[in-house]
PDB file of N, CA and C in Angstrom:
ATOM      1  N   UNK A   1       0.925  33.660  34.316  1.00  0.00           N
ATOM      2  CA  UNK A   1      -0.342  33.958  34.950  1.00  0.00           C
ATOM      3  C   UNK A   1      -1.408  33.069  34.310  1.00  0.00           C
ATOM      4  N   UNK A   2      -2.227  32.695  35.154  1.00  0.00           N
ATOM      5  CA  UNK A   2      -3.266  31.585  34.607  1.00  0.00           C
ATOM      6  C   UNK A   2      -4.592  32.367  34.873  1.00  0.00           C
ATOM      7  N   UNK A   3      -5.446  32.987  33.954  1.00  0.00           N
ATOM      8  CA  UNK A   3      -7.020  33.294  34.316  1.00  0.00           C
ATOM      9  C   UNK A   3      -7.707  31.961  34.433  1.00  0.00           C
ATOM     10  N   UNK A   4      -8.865  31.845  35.151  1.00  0.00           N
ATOM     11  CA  UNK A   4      -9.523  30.354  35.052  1.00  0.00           C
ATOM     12  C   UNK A   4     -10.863  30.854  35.439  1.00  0.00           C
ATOM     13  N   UNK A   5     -11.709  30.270  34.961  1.00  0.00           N
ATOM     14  CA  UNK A   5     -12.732  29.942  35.280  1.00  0.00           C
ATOM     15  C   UNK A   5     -13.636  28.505  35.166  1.00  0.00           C
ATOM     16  N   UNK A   6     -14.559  28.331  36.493  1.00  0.00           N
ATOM     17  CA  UNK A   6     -14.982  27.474  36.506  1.00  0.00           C
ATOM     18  C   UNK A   6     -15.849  26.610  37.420  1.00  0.00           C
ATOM     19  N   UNK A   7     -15.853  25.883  38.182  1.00  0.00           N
ATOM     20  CA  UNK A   7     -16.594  25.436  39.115  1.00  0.00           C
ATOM     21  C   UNK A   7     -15.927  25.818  40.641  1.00  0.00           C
ATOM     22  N   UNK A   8     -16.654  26.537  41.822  1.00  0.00           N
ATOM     23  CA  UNK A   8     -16.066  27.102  42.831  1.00  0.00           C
ATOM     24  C   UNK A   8     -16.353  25.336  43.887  1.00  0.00           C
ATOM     25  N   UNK A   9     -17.217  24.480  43.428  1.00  0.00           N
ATOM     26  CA  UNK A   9     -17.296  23.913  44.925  1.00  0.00           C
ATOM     27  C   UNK A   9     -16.225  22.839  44.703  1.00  0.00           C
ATOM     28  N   UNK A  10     -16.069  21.940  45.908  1.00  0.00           N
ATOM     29  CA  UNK A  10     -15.336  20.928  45.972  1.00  0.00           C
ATOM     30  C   UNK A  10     -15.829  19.743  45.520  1.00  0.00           C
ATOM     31  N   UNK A  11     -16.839  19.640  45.299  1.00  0.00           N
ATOM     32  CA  UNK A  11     -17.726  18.370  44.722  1.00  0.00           C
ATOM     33  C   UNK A  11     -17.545  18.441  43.519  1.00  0.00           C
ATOM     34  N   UNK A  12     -17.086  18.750  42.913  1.00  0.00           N
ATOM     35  CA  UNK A  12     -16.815  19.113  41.222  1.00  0.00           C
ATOM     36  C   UNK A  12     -15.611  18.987  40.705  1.00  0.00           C
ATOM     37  N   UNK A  13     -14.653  18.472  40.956  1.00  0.00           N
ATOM     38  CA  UNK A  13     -13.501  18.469  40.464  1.00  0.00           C
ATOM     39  C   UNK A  13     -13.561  17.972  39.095  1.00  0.00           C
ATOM     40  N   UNK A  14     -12.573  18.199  38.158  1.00  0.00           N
ATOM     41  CA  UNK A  14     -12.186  17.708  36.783  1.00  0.00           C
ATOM     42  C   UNK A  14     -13.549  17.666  35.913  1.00  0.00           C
ATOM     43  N   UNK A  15     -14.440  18.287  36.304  1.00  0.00           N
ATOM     44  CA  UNK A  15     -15.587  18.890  35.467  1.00  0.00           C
ATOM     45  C   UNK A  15     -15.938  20.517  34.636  1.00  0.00           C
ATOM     46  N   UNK A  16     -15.701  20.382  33.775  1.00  0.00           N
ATOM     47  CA  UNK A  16     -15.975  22.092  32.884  1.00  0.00           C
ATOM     48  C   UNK A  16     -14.207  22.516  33.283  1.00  0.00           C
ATOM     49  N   UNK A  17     -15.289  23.743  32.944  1.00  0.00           N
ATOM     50  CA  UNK A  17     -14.045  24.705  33.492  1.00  0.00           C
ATOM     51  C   UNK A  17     -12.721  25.328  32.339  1.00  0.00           C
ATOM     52  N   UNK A  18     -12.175  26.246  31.917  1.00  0.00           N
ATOM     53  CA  UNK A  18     -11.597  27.085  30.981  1.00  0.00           C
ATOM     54  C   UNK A  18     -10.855  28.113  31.593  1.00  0.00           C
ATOM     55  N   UNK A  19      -9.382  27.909  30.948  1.00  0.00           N
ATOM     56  CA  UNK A  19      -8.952  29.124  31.433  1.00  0.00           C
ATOM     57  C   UNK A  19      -7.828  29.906  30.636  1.00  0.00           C
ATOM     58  N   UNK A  20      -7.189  30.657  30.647  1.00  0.00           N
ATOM     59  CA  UNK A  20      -5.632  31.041  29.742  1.00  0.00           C
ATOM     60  C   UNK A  20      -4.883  31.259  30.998  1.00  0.00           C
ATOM     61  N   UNK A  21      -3.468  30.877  29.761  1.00  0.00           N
ATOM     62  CA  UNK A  21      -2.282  31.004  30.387  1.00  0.00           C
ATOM     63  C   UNK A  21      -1.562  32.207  29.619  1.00  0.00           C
ATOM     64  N   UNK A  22      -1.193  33.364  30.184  1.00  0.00           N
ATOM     65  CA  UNK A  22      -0.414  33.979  29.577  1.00  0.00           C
ATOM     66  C   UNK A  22       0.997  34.462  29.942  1.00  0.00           C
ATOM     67  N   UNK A  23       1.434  34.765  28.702  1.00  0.00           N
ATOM     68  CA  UNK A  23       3.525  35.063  28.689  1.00  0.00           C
ATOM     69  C   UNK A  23       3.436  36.348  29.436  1.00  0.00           C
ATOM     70  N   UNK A  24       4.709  37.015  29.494  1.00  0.00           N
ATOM     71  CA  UNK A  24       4.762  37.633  30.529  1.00  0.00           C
ATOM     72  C   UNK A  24       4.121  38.870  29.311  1.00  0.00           C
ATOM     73  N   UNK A  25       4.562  39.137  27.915  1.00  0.00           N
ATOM     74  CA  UNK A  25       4.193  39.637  27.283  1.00  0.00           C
ATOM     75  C   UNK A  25       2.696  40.074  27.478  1.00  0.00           C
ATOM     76  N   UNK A  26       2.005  38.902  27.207  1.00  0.00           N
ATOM     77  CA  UNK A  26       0.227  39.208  27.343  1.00  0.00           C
ATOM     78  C   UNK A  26      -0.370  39.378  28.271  1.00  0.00           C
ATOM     79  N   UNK A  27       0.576  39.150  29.932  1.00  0.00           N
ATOM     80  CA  UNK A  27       0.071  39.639  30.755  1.00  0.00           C
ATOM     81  C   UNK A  27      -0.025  41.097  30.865  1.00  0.00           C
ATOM     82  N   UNK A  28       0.733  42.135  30.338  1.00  0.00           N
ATOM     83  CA  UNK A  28       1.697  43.498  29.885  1.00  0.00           C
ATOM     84  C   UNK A  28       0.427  44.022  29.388  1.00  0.00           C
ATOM     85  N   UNK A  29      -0.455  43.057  28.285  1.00  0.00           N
ATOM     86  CA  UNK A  29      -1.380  43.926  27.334  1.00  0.00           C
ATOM     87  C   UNK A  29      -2.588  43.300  27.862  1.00  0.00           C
ATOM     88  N   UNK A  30      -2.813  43.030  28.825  1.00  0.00           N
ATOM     89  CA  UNK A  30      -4.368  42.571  29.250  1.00  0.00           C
ATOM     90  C   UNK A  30      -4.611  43.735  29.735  1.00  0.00           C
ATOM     91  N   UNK A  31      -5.821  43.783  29.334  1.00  0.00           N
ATOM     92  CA  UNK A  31      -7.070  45.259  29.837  1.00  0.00           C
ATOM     93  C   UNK A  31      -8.233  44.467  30.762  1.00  0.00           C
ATOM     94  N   UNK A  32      -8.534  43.547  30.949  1.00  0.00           N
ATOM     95  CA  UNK A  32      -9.388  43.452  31.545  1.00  0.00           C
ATOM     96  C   UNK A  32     -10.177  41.599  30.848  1.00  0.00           C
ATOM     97  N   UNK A  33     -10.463  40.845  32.500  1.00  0.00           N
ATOM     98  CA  UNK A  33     -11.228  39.381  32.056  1.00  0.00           C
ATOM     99  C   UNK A  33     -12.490  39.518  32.942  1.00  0.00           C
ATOM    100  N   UNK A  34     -13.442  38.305  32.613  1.00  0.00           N
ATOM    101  CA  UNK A  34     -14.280  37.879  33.026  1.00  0.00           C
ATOM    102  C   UNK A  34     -14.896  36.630  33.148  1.00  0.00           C
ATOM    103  N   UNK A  35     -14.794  35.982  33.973  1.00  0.00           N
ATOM    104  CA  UNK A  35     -15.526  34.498  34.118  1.00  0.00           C
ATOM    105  C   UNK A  35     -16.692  34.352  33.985  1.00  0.00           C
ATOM    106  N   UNK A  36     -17.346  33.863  33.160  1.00  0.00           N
ATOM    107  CA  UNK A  36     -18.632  33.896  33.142  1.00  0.00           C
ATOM    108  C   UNK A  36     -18.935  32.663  33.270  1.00  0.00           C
ATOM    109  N   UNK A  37     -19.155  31.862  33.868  1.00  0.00           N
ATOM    110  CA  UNK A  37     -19.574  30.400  34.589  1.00  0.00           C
ATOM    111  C   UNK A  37     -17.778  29.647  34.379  1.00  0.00           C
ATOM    112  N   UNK A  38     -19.168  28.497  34.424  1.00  0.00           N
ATOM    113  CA  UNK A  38     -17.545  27.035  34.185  1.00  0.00           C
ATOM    114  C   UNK A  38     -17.340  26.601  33.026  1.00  0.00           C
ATOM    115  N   UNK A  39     -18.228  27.428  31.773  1.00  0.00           N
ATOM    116  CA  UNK A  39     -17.876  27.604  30.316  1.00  0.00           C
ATOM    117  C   UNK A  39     -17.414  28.550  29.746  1.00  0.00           C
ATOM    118  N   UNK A  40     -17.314  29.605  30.207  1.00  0.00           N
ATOM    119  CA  UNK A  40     -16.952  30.663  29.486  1.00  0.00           C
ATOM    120  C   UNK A  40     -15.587  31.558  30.312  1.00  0.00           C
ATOM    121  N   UNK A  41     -14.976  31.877  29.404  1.00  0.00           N
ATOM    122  CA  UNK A  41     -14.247  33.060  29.699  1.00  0.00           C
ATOM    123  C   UNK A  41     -13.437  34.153  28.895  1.00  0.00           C
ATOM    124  N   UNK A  42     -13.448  35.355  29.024  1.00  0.00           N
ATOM    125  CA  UNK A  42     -13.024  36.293  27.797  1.00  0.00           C
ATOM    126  C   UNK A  42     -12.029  36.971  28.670  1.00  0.00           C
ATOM    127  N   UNK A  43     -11.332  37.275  28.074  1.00  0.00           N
ATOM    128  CA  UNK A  43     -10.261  38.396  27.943  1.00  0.00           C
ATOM    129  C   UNK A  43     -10.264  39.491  26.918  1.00  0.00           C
ATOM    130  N   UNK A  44      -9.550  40.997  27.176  1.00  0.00           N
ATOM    131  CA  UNK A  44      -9.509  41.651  26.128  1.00  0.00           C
ATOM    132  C   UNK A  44      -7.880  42.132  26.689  1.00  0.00           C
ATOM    133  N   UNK A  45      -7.498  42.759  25.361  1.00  0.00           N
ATOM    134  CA  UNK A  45      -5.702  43.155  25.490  1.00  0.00           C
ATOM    135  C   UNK A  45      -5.335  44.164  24.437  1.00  0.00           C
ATOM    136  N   UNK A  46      -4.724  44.987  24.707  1.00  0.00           N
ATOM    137  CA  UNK A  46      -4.131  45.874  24.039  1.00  0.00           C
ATOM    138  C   UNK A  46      -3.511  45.846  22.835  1.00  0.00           C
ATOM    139  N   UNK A  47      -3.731  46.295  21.593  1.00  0.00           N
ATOM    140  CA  UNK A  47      -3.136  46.013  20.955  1.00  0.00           C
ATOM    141  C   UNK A  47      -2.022  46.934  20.361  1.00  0.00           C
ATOM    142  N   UNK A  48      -1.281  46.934  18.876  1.00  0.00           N
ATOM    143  CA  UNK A  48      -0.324  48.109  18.536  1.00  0.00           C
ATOM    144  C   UNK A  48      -1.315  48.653  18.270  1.00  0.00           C
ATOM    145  N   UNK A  49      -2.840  48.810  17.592  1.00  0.00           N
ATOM    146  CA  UNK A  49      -3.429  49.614  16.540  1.00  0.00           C
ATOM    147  C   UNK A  49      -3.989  50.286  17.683  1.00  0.00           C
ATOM    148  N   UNK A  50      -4.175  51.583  17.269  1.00  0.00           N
ATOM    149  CA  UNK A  50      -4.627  52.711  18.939  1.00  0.00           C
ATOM    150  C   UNK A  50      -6.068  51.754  18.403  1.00  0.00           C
ATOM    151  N   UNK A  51      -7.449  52.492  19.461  1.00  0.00           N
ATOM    152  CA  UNK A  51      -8.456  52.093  19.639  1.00  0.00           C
ATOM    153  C   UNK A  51      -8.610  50.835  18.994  1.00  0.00           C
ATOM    154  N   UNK A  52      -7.860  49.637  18.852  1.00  0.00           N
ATOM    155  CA  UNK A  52      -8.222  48.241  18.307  1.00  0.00           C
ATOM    156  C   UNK A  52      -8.224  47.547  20.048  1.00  0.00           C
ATOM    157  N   UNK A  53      -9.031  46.712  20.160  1.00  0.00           N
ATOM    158  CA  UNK A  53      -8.645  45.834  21.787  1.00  0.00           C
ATOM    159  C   UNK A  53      -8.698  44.383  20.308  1.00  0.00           C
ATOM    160  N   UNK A  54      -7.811  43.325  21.166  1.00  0.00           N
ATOM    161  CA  UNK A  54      -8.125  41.969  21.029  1.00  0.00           C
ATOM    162  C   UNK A  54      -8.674  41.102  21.909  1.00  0.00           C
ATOM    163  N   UNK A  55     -10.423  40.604  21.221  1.00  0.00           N
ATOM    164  CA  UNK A  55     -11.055  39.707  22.393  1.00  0.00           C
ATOM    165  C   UNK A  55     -10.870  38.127  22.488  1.00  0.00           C
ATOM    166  N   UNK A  56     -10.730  37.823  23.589  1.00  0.00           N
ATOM    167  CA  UNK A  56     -10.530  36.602  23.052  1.00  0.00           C
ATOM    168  C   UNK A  56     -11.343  35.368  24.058  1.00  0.00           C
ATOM    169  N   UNK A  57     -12.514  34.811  23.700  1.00  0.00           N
ATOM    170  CA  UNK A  57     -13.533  34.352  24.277  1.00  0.00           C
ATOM    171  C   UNK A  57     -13.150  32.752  24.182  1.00  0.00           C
ATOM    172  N   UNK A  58     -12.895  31.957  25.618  1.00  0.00           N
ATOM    173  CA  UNK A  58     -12.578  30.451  25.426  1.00  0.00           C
ATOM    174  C   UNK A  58     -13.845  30.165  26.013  1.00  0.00           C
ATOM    175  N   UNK A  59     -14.044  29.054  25.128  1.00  0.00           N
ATOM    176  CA  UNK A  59     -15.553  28.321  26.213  1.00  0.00           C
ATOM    177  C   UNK A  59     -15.412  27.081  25.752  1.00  0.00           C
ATOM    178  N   UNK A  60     -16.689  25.959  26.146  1.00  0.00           N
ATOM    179  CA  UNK A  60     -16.421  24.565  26.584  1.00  0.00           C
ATOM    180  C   UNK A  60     -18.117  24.304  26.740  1.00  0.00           C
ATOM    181  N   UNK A  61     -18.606  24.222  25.119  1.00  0.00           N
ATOM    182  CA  UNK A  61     -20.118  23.953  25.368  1.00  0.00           C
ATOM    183  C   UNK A  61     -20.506  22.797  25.264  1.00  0.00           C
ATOM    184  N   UNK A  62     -21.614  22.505  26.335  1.00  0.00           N
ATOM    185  CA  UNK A  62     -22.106  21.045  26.646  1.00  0.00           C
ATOM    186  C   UNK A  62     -22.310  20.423  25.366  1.00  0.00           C
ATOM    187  N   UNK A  63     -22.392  18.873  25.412  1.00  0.00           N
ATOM    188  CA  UNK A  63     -23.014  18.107  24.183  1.00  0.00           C
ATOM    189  C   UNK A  63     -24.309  18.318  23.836  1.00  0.00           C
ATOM    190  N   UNK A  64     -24.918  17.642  22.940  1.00  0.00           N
ATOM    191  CA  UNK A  64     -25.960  18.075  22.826  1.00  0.00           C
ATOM    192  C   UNK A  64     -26.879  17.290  23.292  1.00  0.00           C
ATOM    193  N   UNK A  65     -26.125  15.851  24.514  1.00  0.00           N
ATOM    194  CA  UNK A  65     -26.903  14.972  25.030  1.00  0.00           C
ATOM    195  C   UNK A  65     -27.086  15.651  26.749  1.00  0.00           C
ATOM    196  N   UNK A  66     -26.634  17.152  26.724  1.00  0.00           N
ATOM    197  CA  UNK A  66     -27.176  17.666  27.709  1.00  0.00           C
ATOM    198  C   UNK A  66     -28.628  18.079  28.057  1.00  0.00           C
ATOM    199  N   UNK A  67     -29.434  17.933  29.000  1.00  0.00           N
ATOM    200  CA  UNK A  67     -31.115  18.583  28.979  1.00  0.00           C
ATOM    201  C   UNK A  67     -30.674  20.267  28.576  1.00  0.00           C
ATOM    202  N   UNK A  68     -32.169  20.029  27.697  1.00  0.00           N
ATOM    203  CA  UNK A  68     -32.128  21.733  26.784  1.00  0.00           C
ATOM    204  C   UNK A  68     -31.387  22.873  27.642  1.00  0.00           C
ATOM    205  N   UNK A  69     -31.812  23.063  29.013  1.00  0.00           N
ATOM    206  CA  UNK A  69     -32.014  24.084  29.932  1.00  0.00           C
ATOM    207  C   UNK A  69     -30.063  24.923  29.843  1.00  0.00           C
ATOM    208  N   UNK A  70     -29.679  23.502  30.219  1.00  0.00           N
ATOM    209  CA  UNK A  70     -28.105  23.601  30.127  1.00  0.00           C
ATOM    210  C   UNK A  70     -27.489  23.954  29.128  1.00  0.00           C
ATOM    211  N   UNK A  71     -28.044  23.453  27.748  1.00  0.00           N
ATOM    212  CA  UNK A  71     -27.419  24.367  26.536  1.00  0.00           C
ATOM    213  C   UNK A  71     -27.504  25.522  26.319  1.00  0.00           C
ATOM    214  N   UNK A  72     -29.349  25.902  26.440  1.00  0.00           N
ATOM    215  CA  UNK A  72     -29.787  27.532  26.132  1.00  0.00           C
ATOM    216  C   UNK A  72     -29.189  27.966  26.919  1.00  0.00           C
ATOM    217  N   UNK A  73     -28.985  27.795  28.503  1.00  0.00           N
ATOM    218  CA  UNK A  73     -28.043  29.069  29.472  1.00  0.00           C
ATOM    219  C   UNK A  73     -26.267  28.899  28.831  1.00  0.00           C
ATOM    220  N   UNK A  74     -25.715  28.058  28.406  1.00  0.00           N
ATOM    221  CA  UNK A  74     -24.875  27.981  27.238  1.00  0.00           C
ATOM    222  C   UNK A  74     -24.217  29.181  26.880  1.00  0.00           C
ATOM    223  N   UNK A  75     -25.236  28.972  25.848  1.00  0.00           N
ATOM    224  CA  UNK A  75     -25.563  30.050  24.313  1.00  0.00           C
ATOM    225  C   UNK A  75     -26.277  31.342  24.805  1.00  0.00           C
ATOM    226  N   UNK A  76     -26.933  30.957  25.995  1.00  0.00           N
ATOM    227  CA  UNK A  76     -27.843  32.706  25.841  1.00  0.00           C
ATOM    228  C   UNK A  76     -26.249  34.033  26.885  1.00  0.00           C
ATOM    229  N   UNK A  77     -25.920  32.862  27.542  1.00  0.00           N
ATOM    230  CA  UNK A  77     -24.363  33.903  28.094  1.00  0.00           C
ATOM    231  C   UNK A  77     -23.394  33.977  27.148  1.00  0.00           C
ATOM    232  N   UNK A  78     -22.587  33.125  26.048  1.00  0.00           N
ATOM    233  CA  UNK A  78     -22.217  33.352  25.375  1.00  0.00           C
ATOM    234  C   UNK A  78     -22.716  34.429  24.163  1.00  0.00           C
ATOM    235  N   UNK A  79     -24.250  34.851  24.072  1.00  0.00           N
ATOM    236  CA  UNK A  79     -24.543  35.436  22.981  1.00  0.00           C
ATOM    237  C   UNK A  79     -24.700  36.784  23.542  1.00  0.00           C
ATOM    238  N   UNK A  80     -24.685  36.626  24.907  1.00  0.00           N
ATOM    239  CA  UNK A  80     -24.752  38.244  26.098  1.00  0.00           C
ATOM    240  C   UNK A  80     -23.096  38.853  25.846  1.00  0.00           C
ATOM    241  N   UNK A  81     -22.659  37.627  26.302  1.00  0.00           N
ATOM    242  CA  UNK A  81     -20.807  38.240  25.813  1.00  0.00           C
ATOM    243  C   UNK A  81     -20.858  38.850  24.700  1.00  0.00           C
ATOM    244  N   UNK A  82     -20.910  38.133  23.496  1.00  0.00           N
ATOM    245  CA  UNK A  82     -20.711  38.449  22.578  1.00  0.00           C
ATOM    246  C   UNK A  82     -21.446  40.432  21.721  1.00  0.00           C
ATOM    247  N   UNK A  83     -22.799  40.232  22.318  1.00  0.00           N
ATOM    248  CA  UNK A  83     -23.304  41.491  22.298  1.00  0.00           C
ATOM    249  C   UNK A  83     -22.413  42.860  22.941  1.00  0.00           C
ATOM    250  N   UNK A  84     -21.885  42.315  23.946  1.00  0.00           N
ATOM    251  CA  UNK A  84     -21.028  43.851  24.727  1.00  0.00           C
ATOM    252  C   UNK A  84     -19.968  44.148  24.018  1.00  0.00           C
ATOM    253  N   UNK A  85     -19.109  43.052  22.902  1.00  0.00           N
ATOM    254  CA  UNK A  85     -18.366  43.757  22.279  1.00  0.00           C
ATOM    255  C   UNK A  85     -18.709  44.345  21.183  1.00  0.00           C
ATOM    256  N   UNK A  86     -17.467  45.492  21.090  1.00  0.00           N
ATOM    257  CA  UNK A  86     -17.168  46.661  19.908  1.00  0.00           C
ATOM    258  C   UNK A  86     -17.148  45.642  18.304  1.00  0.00           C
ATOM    259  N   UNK A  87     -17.883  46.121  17.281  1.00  0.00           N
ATOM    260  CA  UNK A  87     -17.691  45.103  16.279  1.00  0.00           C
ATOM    261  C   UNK A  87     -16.238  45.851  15.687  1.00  0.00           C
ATOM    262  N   UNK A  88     -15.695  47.120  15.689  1.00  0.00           N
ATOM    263  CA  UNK A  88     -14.330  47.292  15.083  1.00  0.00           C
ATOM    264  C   UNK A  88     -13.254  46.644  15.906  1.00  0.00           C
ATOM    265  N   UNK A  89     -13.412  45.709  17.313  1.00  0.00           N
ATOM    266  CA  UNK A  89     -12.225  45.200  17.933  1.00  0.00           C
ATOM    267  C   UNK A  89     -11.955  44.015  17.397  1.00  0.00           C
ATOM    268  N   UNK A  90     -10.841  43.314  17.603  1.00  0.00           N
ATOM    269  CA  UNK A  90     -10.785  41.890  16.814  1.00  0.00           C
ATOM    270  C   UNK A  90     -11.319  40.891  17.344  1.00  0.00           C
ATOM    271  N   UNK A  91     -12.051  40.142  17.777  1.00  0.00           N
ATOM    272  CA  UNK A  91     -12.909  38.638  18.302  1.00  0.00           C
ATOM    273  C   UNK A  91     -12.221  37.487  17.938  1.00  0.00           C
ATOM    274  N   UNK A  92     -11.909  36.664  18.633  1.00  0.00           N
ATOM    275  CA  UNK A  92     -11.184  35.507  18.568  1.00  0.00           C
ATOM    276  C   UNK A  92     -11.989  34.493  19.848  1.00  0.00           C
ATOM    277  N   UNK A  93     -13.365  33.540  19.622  1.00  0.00           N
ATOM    278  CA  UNK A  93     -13.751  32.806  19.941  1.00  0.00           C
ATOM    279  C   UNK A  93     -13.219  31.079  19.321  1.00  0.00           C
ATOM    280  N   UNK A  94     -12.696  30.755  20.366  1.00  0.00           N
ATOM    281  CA  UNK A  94     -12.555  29.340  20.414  1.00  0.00           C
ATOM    282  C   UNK A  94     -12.743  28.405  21.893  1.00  0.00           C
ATOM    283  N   UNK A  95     -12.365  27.175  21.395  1.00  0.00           N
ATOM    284  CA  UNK A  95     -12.785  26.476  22.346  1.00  0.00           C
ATOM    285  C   UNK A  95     -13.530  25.126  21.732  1.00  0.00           C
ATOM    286  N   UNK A  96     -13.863  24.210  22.615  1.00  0.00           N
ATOM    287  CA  UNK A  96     -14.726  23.258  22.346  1.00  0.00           C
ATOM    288  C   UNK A  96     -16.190  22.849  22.282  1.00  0.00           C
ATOM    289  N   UNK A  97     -16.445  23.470  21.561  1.00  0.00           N
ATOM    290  CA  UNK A  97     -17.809  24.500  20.978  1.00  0.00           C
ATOM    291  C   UNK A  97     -18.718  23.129  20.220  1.00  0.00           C
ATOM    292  N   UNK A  98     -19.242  21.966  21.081  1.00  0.00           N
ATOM    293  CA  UNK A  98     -19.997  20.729  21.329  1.00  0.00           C
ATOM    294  C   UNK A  98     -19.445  19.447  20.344  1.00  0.00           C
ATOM    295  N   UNK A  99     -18.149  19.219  20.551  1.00  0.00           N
ATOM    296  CA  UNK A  99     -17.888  17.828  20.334  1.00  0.00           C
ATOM    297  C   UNK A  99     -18.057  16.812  21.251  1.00  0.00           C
ATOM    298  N   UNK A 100     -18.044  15.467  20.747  1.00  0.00           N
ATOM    299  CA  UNK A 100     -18.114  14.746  21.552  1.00  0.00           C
ATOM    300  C   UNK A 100     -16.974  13.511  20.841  1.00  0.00           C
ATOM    301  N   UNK A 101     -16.210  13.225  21.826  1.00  0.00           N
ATOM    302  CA  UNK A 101     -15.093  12.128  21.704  1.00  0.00           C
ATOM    303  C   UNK A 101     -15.162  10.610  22.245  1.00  0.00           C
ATOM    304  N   UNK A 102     -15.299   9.404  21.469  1.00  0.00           N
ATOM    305  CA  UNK A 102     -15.023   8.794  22.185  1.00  0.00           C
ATOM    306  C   UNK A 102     -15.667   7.125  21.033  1.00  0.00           C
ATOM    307  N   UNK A 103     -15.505   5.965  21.348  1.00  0.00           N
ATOM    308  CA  UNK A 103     -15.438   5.020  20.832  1.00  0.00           C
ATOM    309  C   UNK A 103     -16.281   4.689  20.284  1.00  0.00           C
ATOM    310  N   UNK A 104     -18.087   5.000  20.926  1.00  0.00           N
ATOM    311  CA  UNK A 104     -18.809   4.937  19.762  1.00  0.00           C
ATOM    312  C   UNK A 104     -19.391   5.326  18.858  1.00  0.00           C
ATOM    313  N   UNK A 105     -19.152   4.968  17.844  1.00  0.00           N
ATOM    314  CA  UNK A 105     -19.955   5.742  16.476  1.00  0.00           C
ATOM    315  C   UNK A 105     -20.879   4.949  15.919  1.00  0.00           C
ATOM    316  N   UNK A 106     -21.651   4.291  16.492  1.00  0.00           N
ATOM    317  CA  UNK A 106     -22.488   3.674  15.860  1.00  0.00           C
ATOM    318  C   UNK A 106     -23.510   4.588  14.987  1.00  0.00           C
ATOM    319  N   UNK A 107     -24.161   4.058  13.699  1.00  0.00           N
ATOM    320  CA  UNK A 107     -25.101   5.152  13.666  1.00  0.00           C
ATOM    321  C   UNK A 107     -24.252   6.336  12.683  1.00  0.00           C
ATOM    322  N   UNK A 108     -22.800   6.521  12.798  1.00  0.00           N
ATOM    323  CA  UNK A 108     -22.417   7.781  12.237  1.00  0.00           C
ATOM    324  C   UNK A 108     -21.316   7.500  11.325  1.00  0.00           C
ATOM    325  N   UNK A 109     -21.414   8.183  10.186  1.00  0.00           N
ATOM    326  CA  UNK A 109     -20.615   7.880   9.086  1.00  0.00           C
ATOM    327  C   UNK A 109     -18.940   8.885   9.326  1.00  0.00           C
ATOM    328  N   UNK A 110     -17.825   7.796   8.673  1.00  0.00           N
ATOM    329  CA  UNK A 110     -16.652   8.788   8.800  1.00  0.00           C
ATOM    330  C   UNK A 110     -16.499   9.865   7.487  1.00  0.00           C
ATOM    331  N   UNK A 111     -15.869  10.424   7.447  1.00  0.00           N
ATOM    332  CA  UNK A 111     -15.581  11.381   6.177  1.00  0.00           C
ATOM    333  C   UNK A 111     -15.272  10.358   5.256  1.00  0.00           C
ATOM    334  N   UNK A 112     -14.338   9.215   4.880  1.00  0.00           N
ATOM    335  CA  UNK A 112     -14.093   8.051   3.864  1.00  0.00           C
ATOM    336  C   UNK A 112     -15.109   7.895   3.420  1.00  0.00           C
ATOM    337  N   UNK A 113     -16.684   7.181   4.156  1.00  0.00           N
ATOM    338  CA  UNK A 113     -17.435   6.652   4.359  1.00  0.00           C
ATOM    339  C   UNK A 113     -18.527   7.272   3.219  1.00  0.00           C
ATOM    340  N   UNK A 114     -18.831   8.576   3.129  1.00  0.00           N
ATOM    341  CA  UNK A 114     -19.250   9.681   2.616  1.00  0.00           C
ATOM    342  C   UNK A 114     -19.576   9.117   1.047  1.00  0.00           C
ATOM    343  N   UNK A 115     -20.645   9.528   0.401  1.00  0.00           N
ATOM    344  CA  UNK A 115     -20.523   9.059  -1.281  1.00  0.00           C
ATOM    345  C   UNK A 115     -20.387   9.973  -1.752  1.00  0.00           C
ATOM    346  N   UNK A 116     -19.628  10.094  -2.285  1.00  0.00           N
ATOM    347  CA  UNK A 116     -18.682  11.604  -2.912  1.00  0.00           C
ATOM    348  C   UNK A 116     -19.568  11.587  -4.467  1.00  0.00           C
ATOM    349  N   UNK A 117     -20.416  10.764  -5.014  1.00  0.00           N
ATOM    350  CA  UNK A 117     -21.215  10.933  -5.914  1.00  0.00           C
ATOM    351  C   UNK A 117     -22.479  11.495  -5.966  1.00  0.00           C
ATOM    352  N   UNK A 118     -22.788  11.800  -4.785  1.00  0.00           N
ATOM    353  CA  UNK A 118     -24.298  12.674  -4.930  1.00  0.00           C
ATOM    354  C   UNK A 118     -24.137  13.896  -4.689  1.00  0.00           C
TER     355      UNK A 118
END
């Protein structure tokens, strides 16, 4: 089973978007998902411990060479998610939480690079 979330139109292909794949196992212990745009998505699942749920929040936040508007709606739905859960359940947020990949680094030092004397 694949949950997904992400962009509904056709003009958008291979842009954003997050989803899980689960075994037949974790399909068994899912309680309940939610898509929350074309960055976010949570699941929660049953666990052995009675009243424990496991949450598990994937998202995919813009760079930071996005205009402000797009980050704060970001972070302000991710920080809405995050508020509705139970703090005794377990939370498991990951994802690609604002890297950016790619050939140039001008301008930016590698970890080698670093003066390990100051």
């Amino acid at each position: 089973m694949i949950l997904y979330s992400g962009h509904e139109e056709e003009d958008t292909h291979h842009t954003e978007g997050v989803a899980f794949m689960l075994s037949h196992e974790a399909q068994n212990a899912l309680i309940s998902w939610e898509a929350a745009g074309p960055r976010i998505i949570y699941a929660s699942f049953k666990t052995k411990k009675e009243n424990i749920k496991l949450n598990i929040i994937q998202c995919y936040a813009p760079t930071n060479d996005k205009d402000e508007e797009t980050n704060e709606d970001f972070y302000n739905k991710l920080q809405i998610l995050c508020d509705k859960l139970k703090e005794k359940d377990m939370t498991i947020l990951m994802g690609d939480l604002n890297a950016k990949i790619g050939s140039d680094n001008s301008g930016k030092k590698s970890w080698a690079d670093r003066d390990l004397a100051t």
